[in-house]
Protein backbone atom coordinates (compact mmCIF):
# COMPACT_ATOMS: atom_id res chain seq x y z
CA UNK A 1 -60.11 -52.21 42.71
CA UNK A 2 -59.84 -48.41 42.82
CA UNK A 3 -62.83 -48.66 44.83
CA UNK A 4 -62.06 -51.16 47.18
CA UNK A 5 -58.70 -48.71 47.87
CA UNK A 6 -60.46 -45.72 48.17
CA UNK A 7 -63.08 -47.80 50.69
CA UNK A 8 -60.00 -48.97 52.66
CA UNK A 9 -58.45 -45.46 52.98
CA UNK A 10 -61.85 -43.85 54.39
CA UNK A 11 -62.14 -46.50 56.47
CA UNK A 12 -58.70 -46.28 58.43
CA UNK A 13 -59.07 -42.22 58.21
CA UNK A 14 -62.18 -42.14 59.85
CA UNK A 15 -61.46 -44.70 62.85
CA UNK A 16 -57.92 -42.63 63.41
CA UNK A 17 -59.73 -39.24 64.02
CA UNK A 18 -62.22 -41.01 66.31
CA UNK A 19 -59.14 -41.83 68.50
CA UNK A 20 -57.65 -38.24 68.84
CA UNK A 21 -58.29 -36.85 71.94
CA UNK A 22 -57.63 -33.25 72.93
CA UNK A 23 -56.83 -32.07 76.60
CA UNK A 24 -59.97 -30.31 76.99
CA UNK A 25 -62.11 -33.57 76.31
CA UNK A 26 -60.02 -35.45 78.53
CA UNK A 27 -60.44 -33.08 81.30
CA UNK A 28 -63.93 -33.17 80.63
CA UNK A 29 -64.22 -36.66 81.19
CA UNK A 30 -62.33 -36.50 84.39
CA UNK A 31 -64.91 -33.91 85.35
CA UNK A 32 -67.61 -36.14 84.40
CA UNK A 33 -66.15 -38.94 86.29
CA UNK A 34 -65.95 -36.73 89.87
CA UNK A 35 -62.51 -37.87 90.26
CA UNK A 36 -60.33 -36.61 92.84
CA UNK A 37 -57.76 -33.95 91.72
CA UNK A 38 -58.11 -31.02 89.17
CA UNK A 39 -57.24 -31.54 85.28
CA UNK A 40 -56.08 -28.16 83.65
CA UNK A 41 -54.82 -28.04 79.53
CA UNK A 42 -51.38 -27.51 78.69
CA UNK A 43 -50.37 -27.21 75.47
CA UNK A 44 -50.68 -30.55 74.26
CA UNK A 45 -51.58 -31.80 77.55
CA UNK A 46 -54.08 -32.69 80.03
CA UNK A 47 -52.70 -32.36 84.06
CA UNK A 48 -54.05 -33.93 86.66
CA UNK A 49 -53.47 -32.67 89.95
CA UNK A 50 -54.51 -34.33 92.68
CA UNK A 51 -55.28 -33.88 96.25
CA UNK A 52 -51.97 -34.64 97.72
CA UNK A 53 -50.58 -31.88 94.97
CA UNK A 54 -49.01 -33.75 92.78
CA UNK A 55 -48.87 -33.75 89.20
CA UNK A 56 -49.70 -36.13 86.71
CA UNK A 57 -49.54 -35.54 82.46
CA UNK A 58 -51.02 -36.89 80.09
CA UNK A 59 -50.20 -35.95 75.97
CA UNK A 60 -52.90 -35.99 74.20
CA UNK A 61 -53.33 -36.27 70.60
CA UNK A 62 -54.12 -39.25 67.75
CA UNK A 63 -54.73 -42.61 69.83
CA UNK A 64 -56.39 -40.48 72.66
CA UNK A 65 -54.03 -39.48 75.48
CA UNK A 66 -51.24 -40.77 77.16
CA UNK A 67 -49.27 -40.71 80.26
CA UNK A 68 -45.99 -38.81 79.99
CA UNK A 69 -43.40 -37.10 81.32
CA UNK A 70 -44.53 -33.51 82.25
CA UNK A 71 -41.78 -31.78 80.62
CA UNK A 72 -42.88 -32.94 77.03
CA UNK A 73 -45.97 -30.74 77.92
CA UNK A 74 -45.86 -27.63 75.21
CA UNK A 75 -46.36 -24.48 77.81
């Protein structure tokens, strides 16, 4: 039983670090991807900018990164 628990727990700790994300790994991948627009870290963050100079942010952490508003970006 303990075993079976302990199994579990590694288990479900293992696949939630393989979904954090950090802003310099997205921005990598949009690198990668030659998409248009820059991606620069902030804080917490990953923003794109793109072409026609707008921004878009995306927080990044456990779960991998997601699009939000850019003023819940730590500076």
């Amino acid at each position: 039983m303990l075993v079976g628990l302990l199994t579990a727990f590694l288990i479900i700790s293992f696949n939630s670090n393989a979904l954090a994300m950090s802003p310099s790994e997205y921005c990598g991948i949009h690198a990668e991807s030659k998409a248009p627009g820059t991606c620069t870290e902030k804080g917490d963050c990953a923003v794109i900018t793109t072409n026609l100079g707008t921004e878009e942010c995306k927080q990044c952490g456990d779960g991998g990164c997601e699009l939000s508003d850019c003023s819940e970006c730590e500076e």
